[in-house]
PDB file of N, CA and C in Angstrom:
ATOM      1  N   UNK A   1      14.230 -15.229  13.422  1.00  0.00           N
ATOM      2  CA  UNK A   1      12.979 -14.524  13.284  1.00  0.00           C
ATOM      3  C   UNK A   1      12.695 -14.307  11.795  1.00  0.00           C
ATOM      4  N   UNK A   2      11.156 -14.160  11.441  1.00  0.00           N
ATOM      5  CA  UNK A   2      11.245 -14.342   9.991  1.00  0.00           C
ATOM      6  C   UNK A   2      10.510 -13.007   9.745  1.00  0.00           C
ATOM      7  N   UNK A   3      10.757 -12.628   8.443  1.00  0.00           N
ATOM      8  CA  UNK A   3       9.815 -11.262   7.748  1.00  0.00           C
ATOM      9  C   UNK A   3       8.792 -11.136   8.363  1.00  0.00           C
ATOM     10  N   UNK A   4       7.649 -12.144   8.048  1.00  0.00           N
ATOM     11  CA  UNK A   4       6.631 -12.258   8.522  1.00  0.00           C
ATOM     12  C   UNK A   4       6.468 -11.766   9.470  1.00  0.00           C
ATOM     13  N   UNK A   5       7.530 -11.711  10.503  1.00  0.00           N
ATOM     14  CA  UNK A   5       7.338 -11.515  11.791  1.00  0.00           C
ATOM     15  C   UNK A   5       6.387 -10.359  12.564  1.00  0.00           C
ATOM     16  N   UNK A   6       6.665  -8.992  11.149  1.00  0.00           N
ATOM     17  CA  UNK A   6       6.471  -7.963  11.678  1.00  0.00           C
ATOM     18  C   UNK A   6       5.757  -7.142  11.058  1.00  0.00           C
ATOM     19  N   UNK A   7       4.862  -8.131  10.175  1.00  0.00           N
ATOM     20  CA  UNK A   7       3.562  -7.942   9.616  1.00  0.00           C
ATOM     21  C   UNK A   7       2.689  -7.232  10.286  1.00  0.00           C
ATOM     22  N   UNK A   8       1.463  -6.890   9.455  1.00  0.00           N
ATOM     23  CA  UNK A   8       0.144  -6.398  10.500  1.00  0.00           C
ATOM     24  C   UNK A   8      -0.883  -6.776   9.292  1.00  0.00           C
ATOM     25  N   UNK A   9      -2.002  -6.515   9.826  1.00  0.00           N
ATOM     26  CA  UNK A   9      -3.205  -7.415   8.946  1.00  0.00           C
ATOM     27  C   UNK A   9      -3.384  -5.733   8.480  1.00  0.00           C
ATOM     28  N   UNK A  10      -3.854  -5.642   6.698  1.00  0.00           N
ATOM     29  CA  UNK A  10      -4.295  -4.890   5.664  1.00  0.00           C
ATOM     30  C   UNK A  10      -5.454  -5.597   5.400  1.00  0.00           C
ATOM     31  N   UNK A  11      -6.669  -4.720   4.365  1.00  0.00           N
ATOM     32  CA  UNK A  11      -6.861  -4.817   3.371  1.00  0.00           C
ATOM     33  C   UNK A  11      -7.199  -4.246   2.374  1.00  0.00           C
ATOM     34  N   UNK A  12      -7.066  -4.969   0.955  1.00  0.00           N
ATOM     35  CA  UNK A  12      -6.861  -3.981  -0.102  1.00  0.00           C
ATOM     36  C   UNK A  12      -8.773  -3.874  -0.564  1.00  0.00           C
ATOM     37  N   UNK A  13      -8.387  -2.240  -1.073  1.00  0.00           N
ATOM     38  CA  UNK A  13      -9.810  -2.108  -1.315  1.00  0.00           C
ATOM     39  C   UNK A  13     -10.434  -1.950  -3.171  1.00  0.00           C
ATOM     40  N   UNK A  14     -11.596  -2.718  -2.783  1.00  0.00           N
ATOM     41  CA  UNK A  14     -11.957  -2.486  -3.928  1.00  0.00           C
ATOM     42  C   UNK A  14     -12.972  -1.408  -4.350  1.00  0.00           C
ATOM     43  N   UNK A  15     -12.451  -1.410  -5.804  1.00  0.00           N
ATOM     44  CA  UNK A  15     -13.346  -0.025  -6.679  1.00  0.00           C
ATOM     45  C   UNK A  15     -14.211  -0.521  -6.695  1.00  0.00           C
ATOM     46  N   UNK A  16     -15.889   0.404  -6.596  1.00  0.00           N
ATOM     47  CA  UNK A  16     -16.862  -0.236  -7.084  1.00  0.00           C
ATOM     48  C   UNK A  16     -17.232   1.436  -7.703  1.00  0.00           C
ATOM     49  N   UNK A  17     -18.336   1.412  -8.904  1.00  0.00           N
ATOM     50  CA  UNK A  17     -19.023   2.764  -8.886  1.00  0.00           C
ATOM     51  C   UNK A  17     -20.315   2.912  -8.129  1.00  0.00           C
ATOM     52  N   UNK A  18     -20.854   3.800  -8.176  1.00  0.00           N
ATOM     53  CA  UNK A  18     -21.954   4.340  -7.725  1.00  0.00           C
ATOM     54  C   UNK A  18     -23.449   4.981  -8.423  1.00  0.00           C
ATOM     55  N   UNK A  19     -24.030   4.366  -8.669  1.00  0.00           N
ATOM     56  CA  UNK A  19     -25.066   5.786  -9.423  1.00  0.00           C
ATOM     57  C   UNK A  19     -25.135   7.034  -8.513  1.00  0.00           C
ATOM     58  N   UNK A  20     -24.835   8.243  -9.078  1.00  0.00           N
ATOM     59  CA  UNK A  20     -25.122   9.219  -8.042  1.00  0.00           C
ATOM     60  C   UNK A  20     -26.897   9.933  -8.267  1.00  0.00           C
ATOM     61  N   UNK A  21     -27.187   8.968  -9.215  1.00  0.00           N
ATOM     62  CA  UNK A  21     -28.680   9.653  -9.601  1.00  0.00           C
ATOM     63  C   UNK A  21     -28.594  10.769 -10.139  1.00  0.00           C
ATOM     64  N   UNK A  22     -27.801  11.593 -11.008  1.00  0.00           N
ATOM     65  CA  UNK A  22     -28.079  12.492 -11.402  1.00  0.00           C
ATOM     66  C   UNK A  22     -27.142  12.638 -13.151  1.00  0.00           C
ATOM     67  N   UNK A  23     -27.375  10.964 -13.269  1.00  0.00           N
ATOM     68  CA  UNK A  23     -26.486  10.828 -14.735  1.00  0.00           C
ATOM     69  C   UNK A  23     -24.942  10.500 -14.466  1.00  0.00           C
ATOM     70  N   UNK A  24     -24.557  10.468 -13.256  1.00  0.00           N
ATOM     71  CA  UNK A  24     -23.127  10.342 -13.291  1.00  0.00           C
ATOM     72  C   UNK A  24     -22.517   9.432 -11.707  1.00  0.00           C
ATOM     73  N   UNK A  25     -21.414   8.568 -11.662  1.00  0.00           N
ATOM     74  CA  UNK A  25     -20.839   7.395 -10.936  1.00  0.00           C
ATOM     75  C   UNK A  25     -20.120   8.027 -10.186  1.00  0.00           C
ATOM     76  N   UNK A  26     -20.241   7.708  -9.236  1.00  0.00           N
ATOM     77  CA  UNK A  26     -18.310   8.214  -8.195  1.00  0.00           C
ATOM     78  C   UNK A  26     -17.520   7.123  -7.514  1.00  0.00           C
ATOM     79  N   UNK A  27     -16.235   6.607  -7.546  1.00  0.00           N
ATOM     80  CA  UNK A  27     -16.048   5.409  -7.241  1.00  0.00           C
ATOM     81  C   UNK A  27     -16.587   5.333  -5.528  1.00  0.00           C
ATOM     82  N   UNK A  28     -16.412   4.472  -5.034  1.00  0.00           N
ATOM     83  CA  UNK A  28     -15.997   4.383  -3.659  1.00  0.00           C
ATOM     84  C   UNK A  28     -15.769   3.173  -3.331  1.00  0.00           C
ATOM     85  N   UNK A  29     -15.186   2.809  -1.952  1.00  0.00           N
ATOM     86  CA  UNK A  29     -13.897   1.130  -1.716  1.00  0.00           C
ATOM     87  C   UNK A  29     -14.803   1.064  -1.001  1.00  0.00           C
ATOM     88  N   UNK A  30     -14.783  -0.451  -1.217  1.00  0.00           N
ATOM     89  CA  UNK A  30     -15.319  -1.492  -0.528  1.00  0.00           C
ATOM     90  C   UNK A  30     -13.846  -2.532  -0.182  1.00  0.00           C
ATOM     91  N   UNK A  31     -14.342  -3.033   1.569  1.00  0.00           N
ATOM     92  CA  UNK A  31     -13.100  -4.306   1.578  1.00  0.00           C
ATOM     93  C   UNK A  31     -13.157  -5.236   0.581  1.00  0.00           C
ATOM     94  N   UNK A  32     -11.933  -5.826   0.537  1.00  0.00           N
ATOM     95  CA  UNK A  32     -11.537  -6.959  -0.559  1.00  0.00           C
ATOM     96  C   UNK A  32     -10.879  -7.849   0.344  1.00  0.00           C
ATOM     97  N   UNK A  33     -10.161  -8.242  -0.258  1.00  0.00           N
ATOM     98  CA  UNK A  33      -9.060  -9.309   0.508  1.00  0.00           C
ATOM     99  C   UNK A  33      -7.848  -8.885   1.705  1.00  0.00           C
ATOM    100  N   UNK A  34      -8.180  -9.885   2.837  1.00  0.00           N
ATOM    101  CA  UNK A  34      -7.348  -9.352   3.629  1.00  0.00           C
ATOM    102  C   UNK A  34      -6.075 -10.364   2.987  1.00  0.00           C
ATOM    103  N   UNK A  35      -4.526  -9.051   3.763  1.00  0.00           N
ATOM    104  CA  UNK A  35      -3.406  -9.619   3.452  1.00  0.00           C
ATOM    105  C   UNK A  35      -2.258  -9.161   4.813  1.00  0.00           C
ATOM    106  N   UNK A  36      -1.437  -9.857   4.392  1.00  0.00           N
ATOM    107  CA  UNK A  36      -0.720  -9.183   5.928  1.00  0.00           C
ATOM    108  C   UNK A  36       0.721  -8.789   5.500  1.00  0.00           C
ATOM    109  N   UNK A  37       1.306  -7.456   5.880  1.00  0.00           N
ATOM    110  CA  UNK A  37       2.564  -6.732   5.346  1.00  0.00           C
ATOM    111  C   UNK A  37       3.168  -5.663   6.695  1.00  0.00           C
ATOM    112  N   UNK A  38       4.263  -5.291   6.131  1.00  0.00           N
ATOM    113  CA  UNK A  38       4.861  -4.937   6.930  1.00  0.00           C
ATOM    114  C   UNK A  38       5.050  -3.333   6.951  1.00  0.00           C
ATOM    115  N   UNK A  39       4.905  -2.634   7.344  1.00  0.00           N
ATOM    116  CA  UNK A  39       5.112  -0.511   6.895  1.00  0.00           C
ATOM    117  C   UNK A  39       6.159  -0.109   7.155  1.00  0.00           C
ATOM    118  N   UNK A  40       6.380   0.860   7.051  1.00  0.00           N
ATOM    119  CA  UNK A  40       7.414   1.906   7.424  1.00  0.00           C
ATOM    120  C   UNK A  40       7.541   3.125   6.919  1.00  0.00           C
ATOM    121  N   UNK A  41       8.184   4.179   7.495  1.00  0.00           N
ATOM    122  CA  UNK A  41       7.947   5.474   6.568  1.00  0.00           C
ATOM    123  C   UNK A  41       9.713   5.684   5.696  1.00  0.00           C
ATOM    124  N   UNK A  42       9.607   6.062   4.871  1.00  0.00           N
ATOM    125  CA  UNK A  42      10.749   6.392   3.922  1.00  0.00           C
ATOM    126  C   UNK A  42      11.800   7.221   4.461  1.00  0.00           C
ATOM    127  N   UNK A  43      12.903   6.517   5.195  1.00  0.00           N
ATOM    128  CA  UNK A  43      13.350   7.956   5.839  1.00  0.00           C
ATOM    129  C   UNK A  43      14.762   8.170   4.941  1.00  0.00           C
ATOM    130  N   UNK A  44      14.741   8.435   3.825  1.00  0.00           N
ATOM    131  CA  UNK A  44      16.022   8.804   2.972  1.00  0.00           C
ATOM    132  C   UNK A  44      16.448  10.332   2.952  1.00  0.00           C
ATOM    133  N   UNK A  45      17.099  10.717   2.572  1.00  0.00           N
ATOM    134  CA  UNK A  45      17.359  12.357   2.638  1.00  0.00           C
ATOM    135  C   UNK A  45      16.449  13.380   1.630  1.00  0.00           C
ATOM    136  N   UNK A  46      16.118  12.286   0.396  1.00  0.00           N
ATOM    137  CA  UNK A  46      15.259  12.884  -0.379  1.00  0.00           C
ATOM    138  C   UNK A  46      13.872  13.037   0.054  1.00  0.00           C
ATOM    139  N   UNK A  47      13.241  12.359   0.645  1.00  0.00           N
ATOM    140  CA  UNK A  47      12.021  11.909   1.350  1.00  0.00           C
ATOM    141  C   UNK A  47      12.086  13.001   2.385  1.00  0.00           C
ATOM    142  N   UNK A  48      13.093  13.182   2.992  1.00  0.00           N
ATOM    143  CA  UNK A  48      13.097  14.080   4.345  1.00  0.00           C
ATOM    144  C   UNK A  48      12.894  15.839   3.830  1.00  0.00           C
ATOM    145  N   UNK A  49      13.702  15.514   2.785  1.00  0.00           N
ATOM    146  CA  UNK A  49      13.587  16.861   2.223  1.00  0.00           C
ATOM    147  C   UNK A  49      12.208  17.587   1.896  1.00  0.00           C
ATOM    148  N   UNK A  50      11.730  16.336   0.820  1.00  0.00           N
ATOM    149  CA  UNK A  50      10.563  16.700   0.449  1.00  0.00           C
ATOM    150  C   UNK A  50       9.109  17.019   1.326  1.00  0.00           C
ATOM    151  N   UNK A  51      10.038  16.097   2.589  1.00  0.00           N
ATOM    152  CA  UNK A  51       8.190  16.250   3.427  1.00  0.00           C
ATOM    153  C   UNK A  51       8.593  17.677   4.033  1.00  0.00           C
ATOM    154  N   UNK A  52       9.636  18.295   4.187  1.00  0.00           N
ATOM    155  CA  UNK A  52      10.229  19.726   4.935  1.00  0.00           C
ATOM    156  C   UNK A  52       9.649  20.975   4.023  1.00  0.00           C
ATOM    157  N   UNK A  53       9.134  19.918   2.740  1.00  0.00           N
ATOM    158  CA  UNK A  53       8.598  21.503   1.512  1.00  0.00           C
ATOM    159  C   UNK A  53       7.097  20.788   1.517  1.00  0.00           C
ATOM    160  N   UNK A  54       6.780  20.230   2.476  1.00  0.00           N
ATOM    161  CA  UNK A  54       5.186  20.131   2.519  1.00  0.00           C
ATOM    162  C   UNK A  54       4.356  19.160   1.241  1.00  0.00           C
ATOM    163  N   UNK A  55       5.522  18.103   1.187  1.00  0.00           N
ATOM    164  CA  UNK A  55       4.821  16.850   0.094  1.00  0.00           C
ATOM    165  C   UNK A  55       4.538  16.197   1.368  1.00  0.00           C
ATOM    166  N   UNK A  56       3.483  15.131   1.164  1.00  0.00           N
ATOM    167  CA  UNK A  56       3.387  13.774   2.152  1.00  0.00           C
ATOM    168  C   UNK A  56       4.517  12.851   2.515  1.00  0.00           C
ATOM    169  N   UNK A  57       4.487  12.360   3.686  1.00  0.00           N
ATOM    170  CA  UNK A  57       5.324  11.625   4.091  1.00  0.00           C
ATOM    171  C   UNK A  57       4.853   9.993   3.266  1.00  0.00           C
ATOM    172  N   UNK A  58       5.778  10.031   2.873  1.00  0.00           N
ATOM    173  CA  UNK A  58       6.685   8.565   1.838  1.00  0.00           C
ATOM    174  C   UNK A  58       6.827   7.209   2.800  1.00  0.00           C
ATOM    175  N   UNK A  59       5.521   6.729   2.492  1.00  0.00           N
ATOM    176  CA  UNK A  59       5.889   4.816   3.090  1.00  0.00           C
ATOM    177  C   UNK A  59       6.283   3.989   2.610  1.00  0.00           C
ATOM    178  N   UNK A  60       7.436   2.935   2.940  1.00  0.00           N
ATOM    179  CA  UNK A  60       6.992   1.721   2.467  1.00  0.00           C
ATOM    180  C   UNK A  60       6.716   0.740   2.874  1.00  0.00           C
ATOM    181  N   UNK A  61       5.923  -0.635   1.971  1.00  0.00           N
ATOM    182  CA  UNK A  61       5.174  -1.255   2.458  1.00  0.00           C
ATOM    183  C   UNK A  61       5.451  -2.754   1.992  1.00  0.00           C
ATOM    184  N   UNK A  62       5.967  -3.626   2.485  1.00  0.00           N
ATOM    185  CA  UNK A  62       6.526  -5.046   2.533  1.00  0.00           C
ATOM    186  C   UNK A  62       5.755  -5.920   2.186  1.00  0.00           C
ATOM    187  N   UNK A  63       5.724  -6.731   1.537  1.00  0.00           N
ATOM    188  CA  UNK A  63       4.491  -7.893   1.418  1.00  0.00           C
ATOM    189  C   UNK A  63       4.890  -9.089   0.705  1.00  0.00           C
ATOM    190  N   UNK A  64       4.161 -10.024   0.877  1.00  0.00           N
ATOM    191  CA  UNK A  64       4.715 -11.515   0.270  1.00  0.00           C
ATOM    192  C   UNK A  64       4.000 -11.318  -1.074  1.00  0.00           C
ATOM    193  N   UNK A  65       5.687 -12.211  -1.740  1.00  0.00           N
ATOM    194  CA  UNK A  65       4.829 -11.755  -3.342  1.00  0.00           C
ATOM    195  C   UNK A  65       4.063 -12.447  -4.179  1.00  0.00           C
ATOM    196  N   UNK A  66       3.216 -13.093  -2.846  1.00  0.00           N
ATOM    197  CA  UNK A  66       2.015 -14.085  -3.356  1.00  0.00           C
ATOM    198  C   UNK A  66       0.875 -13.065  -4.052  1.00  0.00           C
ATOM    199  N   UNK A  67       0.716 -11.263  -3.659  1.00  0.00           N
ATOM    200  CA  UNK A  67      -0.229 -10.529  -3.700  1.00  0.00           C
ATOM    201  C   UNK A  67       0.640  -9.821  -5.293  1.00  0.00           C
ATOM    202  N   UNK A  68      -0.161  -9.169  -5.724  1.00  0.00           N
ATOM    203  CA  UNK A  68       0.696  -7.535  -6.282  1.00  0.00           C
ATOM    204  C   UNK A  68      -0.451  -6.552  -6.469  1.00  0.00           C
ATOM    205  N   UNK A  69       0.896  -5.106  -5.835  1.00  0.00           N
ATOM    206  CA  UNK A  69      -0.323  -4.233  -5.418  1.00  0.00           C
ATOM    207  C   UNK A  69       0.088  -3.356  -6.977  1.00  0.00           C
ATOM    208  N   UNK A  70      -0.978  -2.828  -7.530  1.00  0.00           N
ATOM    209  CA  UNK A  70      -0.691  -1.536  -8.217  1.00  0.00           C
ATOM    210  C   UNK A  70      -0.755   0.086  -8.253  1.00  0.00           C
ATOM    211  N   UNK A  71      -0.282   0.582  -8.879  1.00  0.00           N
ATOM    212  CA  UNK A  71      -0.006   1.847  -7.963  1.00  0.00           C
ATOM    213  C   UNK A  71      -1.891   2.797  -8.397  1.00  0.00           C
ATOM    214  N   UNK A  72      -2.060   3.062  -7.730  1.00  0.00           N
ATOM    215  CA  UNK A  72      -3.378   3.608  -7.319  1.00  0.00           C
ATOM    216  C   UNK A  72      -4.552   2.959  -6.544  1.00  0.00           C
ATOM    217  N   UNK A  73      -3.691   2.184  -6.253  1.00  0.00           N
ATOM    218  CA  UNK A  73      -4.696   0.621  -5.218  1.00  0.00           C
ATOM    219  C   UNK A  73      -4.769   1.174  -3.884  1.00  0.00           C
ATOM    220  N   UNK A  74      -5.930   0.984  -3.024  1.00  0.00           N
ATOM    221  CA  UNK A  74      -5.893   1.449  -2.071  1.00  0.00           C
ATOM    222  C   UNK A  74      -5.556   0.147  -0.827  1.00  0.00           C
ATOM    223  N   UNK A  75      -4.993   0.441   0.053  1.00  0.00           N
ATOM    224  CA  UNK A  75      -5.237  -0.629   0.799  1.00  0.00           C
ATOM    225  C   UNK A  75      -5.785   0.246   2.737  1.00  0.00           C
ATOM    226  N   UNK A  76      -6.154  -0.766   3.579  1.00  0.00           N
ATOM    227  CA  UNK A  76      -6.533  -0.044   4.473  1.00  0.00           C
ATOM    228  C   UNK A  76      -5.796  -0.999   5.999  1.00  0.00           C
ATOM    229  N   UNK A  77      -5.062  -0.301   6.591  1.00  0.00           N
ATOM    230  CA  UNK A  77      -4.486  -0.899   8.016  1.00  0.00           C
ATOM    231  C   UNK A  77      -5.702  -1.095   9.159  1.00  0.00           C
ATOM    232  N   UNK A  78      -5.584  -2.502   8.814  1.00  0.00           N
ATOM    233  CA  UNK A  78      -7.035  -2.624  10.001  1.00  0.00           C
ATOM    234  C   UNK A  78      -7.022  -2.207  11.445  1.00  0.00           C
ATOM    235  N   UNK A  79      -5.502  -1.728  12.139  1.00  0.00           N
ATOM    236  CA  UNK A  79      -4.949  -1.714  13.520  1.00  0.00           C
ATOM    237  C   UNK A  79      -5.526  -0.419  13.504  1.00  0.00           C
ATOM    238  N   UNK A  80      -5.669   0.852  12.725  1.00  0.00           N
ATOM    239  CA  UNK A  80      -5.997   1.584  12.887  1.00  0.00           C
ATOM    240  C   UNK A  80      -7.048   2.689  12.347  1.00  0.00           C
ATOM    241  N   UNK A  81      -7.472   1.463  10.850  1.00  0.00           N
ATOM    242  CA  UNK A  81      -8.096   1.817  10.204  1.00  0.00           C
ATOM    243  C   UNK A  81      -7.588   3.021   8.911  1.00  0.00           C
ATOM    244  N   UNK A  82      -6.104   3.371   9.007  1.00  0.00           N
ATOM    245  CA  UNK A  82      -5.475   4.245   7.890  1.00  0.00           C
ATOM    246  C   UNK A  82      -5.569   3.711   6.425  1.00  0.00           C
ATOM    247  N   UNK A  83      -5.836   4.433   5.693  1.00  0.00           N
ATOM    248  CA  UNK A  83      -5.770   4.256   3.959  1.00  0.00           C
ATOM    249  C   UNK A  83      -4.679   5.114   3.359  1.00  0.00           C
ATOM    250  N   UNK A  84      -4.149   3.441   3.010  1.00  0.00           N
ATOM    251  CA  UNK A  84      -3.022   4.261   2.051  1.00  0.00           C
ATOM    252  C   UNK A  84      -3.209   3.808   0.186  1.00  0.00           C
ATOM    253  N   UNK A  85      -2.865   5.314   0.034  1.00  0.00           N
ATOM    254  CA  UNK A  85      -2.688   4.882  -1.642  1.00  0.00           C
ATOM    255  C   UNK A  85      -1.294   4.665  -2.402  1.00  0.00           C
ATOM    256  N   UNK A  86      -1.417   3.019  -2.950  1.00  0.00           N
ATOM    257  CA  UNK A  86      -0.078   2.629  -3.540  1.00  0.00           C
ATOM    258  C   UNK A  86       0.325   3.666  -5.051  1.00  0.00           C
ATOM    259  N   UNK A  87       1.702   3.624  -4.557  1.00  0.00           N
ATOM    260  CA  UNK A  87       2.467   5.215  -5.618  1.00  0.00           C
ATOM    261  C   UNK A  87       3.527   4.122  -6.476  1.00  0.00           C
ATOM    262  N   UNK A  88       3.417   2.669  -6.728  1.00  0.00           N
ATOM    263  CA  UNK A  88       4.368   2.328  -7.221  1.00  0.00           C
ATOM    264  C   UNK A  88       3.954   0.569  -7.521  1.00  0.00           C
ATOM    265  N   UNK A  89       4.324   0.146  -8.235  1.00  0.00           N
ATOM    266  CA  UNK A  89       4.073  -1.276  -8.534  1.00  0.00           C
ATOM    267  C   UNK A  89       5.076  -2.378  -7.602  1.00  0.00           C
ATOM    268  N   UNK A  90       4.048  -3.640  -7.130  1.00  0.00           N
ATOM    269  CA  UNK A  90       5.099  -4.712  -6.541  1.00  0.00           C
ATOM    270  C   UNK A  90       5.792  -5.252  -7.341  1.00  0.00           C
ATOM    271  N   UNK A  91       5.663  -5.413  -8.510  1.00  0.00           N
ATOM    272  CA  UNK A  91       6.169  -6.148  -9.723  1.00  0.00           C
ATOM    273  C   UNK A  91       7.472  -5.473  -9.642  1.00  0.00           C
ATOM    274  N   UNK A  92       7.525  -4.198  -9.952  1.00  0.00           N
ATOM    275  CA  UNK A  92       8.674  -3.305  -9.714  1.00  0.00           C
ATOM    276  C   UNK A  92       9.949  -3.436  -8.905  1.00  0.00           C
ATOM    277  N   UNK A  93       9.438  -4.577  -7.830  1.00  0.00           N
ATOM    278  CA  UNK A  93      10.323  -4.506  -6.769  1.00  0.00           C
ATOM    279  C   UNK A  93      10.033  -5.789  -5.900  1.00  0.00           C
ATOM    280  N   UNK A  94      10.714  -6.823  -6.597  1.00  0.00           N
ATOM    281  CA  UNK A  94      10.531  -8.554  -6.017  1.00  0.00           C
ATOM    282  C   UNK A  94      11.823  -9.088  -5.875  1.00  0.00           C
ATOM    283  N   UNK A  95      11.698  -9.372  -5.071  1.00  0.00           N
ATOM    284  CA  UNK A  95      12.988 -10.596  -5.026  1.00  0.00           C
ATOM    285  C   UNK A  95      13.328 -11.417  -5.760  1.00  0.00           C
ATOM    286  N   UNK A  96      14.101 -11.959  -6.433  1.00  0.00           N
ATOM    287  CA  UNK A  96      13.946 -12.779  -7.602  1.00  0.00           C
ATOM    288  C   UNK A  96      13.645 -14.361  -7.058  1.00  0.00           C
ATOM    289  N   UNK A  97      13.651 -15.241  -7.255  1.00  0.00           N
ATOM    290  CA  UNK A  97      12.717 -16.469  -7.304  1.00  0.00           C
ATOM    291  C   UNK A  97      14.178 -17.326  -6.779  1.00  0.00           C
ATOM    292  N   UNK A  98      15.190 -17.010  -6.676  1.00  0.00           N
ATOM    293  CA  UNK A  98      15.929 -18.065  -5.807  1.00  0.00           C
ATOM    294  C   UNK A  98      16.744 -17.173  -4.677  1.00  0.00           C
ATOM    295  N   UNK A  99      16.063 -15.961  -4.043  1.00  0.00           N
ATOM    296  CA  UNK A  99      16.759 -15.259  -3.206  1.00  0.00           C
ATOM    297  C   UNK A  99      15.974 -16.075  -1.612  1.00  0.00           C
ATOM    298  N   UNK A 100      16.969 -16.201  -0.665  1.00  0.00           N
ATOM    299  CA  UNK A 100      15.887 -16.789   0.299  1.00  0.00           C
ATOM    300  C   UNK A 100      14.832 -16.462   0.767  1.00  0.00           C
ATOM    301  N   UNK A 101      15.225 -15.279   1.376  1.00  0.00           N
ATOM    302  CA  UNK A 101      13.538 -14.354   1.957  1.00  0.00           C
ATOM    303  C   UNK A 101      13.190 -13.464   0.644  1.00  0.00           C
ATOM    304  N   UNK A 102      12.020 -14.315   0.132  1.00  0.00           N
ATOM    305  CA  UNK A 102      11.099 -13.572  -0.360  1.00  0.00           C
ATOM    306  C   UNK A 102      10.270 -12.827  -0.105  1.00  0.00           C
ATOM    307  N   UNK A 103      10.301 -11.308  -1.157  1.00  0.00           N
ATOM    308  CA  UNK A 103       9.008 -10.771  -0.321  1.00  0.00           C
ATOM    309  C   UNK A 103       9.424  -9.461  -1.690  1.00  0.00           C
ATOM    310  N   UNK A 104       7.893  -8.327  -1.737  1.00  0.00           N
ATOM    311  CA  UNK A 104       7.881  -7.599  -2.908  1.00  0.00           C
ATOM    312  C   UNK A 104       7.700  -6.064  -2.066  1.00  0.00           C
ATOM    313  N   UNK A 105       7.921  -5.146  -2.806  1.00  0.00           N
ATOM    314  CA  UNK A 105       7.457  -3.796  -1.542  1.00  0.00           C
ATOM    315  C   UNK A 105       7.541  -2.817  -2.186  1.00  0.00           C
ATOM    316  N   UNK A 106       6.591  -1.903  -2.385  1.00  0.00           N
ATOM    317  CA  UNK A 106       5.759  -0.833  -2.866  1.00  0.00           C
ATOM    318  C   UNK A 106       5.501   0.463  -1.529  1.00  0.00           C
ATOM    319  N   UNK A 107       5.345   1.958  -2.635  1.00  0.00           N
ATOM    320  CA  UNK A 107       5.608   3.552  -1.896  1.00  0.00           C
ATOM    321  C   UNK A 107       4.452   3.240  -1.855  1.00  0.00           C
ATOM    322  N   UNK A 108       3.741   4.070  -0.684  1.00  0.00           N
ATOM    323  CA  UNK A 108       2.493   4.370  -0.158  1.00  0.00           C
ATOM    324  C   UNK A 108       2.235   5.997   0.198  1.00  0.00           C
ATOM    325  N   UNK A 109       1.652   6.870   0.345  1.00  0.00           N
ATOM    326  CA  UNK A 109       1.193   7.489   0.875  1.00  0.00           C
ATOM    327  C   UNK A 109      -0.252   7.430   1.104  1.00  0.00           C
ATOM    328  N   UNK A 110      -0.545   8.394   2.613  1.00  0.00           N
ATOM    329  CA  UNK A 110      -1.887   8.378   3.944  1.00  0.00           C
ATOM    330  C   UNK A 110      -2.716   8.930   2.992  1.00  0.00           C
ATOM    331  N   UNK A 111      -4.183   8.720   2.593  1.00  0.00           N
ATOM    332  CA  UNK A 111      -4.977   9.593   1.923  1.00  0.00           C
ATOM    333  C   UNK A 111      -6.359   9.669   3.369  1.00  0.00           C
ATOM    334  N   UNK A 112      -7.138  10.921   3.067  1.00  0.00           N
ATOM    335  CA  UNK A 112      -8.050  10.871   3.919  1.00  0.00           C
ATOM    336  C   UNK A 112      -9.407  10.344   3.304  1.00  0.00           C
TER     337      UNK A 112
END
């Protein structure tokens, strides 16, 4: 069975601004490119801790490292329509170029 396997279809969103008509822009996302990755939530002891003192629960998020996400990038789970905002760079975290299964993976947290 391969990585891939257990993907789900994303996509990442893009910034655009806005005139708000009154002298000043506010961003808001528009879809971009769909991509397909894999989730999960962070379940380490530090992570556990922290969501017990009322930080957000800590994802991570799998992807082929044909993409790279950067950290304030939004992306959106089309299965359910959730937006998450990337907390960390893919670059950060790749497989190196003669490991077999490739693949890169970046923290997420749910924004509303």
């Amino acid at each position: 069975m391969a990585l891939e396997d257990y993907f789900e279809d994303f996509i990442i969103q893009s910034k655009v601004y806005i005139d708000t008509g009154f002298g000043t822009f506010e961003p808001q996302y528009t879809d971009g490119a769909n991509f397909r990755a894999g989730i999960s939530t962070n379940s380490s002891v530090e992570a556990q801790i922290a969501e017990r003192n009322g930080m957000k629960t800590i994802y991570t998020i799998v992807h082929l490292p044909s993409i790279t996400l950067h950290k304030d990038d939004r992306v959106r789970r089309i299965r359910d329509g959730r937006m998450y905002r990337i907390t960390s760079d893919s670059a950060d975290m790749t497989t190196p170029a003669i490991a077999d299964v490739r693949y890169a993976q970046v923290t997420a947290e749910v924004i509303s």
